[in-house]
PDB file of N, CA and C in Angstrom:
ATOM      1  N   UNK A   1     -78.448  17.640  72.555  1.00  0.00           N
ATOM      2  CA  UNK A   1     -79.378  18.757  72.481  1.00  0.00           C
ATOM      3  C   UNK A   1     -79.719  19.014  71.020  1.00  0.00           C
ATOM      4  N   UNK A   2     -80.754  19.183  70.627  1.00  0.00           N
ATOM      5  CA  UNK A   2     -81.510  19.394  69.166  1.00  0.00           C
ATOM      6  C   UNK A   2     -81.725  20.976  69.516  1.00  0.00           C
ATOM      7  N   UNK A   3     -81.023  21.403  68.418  1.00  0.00           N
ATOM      8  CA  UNK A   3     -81.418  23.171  68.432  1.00  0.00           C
ATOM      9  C   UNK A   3     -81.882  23.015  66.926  1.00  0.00           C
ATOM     10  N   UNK A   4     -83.196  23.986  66.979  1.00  0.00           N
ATOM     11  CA  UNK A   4     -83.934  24.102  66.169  1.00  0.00           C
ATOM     12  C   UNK A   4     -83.773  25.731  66.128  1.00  0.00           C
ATOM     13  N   UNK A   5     -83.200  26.182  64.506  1.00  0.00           N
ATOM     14  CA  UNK A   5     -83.180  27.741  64.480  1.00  0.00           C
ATOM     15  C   UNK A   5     -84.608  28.664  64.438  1.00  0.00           C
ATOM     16  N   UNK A   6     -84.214  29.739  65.154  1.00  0.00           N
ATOM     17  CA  UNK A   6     -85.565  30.619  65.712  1.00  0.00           C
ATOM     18  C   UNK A   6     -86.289  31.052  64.232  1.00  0.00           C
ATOM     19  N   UNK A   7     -87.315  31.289  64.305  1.00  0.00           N
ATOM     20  CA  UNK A   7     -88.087  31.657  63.137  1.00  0.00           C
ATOM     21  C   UNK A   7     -89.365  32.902  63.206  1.00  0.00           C
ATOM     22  N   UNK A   8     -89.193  33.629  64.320  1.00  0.00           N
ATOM     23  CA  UNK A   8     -89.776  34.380  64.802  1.00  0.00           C
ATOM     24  C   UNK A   8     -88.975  35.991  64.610  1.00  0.00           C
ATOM     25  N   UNK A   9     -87.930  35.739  63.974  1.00  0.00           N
ATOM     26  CA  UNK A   9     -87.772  37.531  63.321  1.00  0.00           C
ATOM     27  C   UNK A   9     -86.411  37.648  64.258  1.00  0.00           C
ATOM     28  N   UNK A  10     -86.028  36.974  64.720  1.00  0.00           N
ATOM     29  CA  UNK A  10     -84.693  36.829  65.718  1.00  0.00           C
ATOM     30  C   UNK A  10     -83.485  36.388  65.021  1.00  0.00           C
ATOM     31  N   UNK A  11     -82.099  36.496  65.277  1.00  0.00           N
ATOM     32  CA  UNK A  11     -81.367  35.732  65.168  1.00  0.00           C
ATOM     33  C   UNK A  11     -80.471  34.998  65.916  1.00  0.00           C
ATOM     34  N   UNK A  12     -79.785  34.035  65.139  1.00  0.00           N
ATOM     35  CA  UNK A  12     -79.975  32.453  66.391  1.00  0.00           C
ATOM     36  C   UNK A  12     -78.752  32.920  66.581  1.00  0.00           C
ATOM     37  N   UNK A  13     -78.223  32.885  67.915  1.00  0.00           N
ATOM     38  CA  UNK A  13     -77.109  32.598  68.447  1.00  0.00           C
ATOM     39  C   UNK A  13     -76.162  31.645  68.080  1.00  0.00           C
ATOM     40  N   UNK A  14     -76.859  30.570  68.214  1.00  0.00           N
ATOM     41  CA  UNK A  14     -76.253  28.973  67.905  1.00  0.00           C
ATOM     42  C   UNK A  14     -75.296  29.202  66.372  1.00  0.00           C
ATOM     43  N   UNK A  15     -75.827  29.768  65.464  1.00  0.00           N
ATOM     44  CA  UNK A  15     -75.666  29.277  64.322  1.00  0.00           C
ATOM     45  C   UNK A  15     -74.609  30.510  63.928  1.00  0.00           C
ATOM     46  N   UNK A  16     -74.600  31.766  64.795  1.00  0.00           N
ATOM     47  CA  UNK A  16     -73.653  33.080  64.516  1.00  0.00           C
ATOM     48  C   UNK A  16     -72.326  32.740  64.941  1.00  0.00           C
ATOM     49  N   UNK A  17     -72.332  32.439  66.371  1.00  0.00           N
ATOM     50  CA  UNK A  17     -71.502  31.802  66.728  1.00  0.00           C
ATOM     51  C   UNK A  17     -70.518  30.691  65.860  1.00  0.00           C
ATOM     52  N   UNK A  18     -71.093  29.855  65.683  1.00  0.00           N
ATOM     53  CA  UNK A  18     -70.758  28.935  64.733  1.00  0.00           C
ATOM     54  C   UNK A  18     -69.536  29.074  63.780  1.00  0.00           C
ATOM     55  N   UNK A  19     -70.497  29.879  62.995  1.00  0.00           N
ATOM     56  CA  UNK A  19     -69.992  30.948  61.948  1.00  0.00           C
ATOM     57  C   UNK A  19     -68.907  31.948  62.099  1.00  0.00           C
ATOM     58  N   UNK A  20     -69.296  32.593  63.289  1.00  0.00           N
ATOM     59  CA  UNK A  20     -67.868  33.537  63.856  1.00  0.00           C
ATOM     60  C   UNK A  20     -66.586  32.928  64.252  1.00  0.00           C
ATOM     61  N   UNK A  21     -66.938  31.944  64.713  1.00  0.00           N
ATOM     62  CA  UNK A  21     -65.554  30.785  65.344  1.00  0.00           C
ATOM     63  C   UNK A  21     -64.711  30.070  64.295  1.00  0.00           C
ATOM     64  N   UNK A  22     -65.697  30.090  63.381  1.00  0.00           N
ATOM     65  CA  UNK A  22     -65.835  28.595  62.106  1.00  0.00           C
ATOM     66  C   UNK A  22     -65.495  27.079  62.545  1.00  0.00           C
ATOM     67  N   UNK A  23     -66.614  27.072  63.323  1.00  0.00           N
ATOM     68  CA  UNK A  23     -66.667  25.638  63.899  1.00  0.00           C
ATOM     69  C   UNK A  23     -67.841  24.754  62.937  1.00  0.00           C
ATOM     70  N   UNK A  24     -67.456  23.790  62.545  1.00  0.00           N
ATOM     71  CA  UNK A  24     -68.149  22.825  61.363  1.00  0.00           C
ATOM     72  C   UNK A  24     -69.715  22.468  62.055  1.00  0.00           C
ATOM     73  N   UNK A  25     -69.671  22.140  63.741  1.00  0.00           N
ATOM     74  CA  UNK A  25     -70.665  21.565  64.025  1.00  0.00           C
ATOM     75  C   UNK A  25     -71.369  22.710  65.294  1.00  0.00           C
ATOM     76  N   UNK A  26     -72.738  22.679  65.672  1.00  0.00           N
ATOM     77  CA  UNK A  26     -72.690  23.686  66.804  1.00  0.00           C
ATOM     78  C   UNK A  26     -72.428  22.766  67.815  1.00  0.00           C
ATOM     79  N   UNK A  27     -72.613  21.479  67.778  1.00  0.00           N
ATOM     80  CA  UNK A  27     -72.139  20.840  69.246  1.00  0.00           C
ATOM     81  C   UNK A  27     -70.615  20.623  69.565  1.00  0.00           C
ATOM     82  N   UNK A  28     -69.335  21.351  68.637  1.00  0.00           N
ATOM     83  CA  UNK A  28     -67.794  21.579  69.030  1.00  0.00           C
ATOM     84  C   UNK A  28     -68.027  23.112  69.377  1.00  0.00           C
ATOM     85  N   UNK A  29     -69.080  23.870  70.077  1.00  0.00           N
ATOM     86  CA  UNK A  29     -69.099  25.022  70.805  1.00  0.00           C
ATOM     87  C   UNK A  29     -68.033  25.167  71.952  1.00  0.00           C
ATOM     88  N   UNK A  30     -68.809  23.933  72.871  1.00  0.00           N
ATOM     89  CA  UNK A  30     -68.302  23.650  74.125  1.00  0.00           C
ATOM     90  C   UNK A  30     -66.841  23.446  74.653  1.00  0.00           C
ATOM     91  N   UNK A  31     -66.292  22.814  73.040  1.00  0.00           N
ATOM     92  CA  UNK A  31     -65.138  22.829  73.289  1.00  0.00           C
ATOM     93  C   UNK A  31     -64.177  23.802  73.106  1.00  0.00           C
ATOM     94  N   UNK A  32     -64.608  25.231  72.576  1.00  0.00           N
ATOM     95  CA  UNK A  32     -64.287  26.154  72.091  1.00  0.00           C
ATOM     96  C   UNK A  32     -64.685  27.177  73.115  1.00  0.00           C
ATOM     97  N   UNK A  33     -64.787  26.985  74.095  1.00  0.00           N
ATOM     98  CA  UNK A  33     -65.019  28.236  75.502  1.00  0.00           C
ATOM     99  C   UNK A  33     -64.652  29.467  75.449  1.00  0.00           C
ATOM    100  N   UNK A  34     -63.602  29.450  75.335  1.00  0.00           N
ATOM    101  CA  UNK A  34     -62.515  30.901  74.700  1.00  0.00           C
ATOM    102  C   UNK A  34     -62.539  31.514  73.952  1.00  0.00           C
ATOM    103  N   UNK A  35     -62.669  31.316  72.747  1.00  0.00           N
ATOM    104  CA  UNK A  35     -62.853  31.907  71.659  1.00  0.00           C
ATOM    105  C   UNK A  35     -64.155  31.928  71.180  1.00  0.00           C
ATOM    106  N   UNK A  36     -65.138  31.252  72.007  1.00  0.00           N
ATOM    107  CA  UNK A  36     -66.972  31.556  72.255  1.00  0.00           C
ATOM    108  C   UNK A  36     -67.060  32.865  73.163  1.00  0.00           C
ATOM    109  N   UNK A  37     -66.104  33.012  74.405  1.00  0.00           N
ATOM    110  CA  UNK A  37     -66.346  34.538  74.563  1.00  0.00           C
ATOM    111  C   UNK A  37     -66.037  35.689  74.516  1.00  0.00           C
ATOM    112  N   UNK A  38     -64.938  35.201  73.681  1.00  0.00           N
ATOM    113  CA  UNK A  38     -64.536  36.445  73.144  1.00  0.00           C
ATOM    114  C   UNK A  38     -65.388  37.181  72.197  1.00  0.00           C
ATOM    115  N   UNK A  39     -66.136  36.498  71.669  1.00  0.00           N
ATOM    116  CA  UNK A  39     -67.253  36.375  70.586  1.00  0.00           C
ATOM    117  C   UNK A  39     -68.503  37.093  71.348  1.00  0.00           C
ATOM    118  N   UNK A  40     -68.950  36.377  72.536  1.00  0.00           N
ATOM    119  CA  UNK A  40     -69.857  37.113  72.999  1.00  0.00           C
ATOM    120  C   UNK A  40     -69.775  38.293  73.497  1.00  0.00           C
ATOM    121  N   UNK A  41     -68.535  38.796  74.231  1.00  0.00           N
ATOM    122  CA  UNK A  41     -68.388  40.295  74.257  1.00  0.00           C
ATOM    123  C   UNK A  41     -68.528  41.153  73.385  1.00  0.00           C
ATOM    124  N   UNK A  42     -67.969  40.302  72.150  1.00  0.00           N
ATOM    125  CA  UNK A  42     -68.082  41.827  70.965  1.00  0.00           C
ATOM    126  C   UNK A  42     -69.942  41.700  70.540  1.00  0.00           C
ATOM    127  N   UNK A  43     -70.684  41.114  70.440  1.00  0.00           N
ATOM    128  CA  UNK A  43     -72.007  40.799  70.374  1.00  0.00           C
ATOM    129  C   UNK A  43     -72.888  41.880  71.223  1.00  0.00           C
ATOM    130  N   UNK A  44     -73.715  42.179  69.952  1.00  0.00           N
ATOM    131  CA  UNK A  44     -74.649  42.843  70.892  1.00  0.00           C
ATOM    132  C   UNK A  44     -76.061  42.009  71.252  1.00  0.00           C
ATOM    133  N   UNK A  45     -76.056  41.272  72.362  1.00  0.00           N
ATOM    134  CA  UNK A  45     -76.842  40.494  73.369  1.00  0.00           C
ATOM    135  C   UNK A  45     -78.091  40.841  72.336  1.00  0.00           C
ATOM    136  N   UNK A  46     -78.909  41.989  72.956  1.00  0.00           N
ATOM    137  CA  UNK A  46     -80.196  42.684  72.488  1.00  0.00           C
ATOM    138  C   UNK A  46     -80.592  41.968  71.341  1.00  0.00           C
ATOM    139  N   UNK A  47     -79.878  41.483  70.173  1.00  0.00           N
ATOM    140  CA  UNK A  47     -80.452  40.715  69.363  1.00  0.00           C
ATOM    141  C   UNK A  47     -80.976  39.112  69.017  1.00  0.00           C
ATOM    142  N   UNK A  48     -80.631  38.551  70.312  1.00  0.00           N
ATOM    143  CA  UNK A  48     -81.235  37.555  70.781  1.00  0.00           C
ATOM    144  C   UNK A  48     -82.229  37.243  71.596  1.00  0.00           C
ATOM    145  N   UNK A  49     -83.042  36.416  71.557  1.00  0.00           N
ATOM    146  CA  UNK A  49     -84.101  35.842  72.868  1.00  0.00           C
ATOM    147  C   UNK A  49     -83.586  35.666  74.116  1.00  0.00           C
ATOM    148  N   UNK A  50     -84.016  36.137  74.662  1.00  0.00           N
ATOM    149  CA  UNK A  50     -83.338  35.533  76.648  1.00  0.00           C
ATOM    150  C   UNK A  50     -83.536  34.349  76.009  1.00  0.00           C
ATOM    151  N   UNK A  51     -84.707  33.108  76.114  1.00  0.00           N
ATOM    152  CA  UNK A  51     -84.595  31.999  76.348  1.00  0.00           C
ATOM    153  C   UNK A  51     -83.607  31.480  75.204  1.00  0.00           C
ATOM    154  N   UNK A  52     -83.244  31.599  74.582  1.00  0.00           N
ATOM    155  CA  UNK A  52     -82.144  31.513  73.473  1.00  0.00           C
ATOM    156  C   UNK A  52     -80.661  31.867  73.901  1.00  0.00           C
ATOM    157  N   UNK A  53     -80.956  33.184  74.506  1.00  0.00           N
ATOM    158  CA  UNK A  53     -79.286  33.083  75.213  1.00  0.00           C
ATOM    159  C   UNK A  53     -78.871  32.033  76.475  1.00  0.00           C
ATOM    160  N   UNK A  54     -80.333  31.971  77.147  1.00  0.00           N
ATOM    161  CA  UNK A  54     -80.454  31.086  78.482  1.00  0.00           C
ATOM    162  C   UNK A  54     -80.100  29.287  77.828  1.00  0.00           C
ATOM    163  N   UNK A  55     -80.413  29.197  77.071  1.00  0.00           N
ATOM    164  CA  UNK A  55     -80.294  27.808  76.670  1.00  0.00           C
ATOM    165  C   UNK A  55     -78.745  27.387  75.828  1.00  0.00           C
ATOM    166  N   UNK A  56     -78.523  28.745  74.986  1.00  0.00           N
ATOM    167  CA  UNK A  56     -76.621  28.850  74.870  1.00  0.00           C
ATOM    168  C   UNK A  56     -76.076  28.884  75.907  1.00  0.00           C
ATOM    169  N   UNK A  57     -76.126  29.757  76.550  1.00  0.00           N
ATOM    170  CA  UNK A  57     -74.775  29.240  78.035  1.00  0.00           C
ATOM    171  C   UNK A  57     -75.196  28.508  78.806  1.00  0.00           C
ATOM    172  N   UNK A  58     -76.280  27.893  79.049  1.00  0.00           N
ATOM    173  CA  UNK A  58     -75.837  26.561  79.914  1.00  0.00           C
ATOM    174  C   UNK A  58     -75.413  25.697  78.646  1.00  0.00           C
ATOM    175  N   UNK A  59     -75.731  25.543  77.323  1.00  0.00           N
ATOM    176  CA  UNK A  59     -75.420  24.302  76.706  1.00  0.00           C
ATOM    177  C   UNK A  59     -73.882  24.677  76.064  1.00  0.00           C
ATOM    178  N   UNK A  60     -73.131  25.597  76.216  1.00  0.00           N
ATOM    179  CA  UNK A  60     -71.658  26.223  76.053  1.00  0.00           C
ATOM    180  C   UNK A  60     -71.106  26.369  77.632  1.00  0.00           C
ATOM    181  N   UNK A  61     -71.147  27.137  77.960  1.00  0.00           N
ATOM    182  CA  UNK A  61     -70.253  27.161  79.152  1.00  0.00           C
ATOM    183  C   UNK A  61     -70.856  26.548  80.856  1.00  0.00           C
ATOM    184  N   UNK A  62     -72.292  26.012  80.583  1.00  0.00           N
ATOM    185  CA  UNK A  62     -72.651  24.879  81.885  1.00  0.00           C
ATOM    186  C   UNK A  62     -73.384  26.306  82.464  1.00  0.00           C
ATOM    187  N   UNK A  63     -73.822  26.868  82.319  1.00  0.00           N
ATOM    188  CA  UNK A  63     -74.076  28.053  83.709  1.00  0.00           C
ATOM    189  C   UNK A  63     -75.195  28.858  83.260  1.00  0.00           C
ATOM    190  N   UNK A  64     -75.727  29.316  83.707  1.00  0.00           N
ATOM    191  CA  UNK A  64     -76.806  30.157  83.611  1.00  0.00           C
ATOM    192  C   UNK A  64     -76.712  31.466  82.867  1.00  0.00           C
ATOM    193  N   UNK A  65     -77.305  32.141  81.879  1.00  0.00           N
ATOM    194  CA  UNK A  65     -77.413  32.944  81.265  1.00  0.00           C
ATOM    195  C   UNK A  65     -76.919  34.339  82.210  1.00  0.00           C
ATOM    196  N   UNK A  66     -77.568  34.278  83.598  1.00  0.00           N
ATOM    197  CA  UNK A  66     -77.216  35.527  84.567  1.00  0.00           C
ATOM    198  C   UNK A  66     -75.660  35.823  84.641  1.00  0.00           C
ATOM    199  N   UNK A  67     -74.798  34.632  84.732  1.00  0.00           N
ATOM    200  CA  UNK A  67     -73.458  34.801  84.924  1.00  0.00           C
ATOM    201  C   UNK A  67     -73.042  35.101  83.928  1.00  0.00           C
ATOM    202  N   UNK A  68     -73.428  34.918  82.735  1.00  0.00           N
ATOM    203  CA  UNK A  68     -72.341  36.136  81.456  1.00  0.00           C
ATOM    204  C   UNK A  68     -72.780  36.694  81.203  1.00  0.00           C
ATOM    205  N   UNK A  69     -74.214  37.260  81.557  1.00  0.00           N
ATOM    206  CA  UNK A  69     -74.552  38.865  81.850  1.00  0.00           C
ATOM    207  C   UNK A  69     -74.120  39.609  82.410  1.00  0.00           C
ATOM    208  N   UNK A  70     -74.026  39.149  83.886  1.00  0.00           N
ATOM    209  CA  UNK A  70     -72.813  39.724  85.297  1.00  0.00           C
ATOM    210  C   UNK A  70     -71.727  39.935  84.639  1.00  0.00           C
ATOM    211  N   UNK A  71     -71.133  38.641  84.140  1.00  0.00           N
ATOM    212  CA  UNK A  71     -69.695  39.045  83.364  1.00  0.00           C
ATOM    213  C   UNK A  71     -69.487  39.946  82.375  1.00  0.00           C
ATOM    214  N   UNK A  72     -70.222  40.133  81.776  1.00  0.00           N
ATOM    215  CA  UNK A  72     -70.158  41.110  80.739  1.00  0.00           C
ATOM    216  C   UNK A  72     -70.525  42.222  81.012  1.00  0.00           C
ATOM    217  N   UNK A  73     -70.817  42.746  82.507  1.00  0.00           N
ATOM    218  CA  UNK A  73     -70.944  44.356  82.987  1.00  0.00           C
ATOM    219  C   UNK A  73     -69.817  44.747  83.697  1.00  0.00           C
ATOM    220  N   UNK A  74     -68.743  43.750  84.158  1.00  0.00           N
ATOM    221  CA  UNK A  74     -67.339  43.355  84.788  1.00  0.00           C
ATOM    222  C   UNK A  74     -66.375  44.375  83.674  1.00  0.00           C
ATOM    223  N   UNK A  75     -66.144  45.942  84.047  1.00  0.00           N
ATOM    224  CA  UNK A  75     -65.257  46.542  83.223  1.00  0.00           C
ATOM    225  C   UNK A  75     -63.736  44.931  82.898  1.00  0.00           C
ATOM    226  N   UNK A  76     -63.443  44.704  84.099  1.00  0.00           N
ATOM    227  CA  UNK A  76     -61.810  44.040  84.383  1.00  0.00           C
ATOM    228  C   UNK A  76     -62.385  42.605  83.018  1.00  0.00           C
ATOM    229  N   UNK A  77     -63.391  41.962  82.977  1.00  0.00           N
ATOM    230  CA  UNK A  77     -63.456  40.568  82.410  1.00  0.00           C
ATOM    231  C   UNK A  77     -63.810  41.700  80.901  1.00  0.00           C
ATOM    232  N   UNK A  78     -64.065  42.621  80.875  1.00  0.00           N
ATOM    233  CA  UNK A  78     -64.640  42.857  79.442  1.00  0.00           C
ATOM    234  C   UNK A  78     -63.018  43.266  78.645  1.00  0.00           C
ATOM    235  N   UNK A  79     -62.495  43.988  79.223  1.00  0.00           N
ATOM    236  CA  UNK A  79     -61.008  44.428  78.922  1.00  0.00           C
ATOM    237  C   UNK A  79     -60.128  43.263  78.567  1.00  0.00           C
ATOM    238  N   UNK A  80     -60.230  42.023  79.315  1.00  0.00           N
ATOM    239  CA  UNK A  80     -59.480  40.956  79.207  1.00  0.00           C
ATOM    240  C   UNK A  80     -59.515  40.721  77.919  1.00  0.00           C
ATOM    241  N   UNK A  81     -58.647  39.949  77.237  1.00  0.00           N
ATOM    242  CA  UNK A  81     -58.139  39.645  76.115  1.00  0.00           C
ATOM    243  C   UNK A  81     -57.767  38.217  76.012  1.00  0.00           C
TER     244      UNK A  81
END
């Protein structure tokens, strides 16, 4: 996957992430599942593109953007640690 950072007044997911984890490459995301969502809970979503978040979680955790939305309104998965 070629991610090209947003340039439209947004900021990129891909590259925060990255940075928050301190992972060298964005394609060792995937292998970093865990400590990618722990990351996204503390995140406030709102500052990303849907199609930007939609294209991070399927290309991180395989699944559709809807399911760690769902998950992240889950009091029990947000509490988890």
């Amino acid at each position: 996957m070629v991610h090209e950072k947003e340039t439209h007044g947004h900021n990129d997911i891909f590259t925060d992430i990255q940075a928050k984890i301190g992972c060298m490459y964005i394609s060792d995301l995937p292998y970093h599942k865990r400590t990618v969502w722990h990351e996204i809970k503390r995140l406030n979503l709102t500052d990303y593109d849907t199609k930007q978040l939609e294209d991070f979680s399927r290309y991180v955790f395989g699944v559709p953007y809807a399911v760690i939305a769902e998950a992240r309104k889950r009091k029990d998965v947000m509490m988890y640690e």
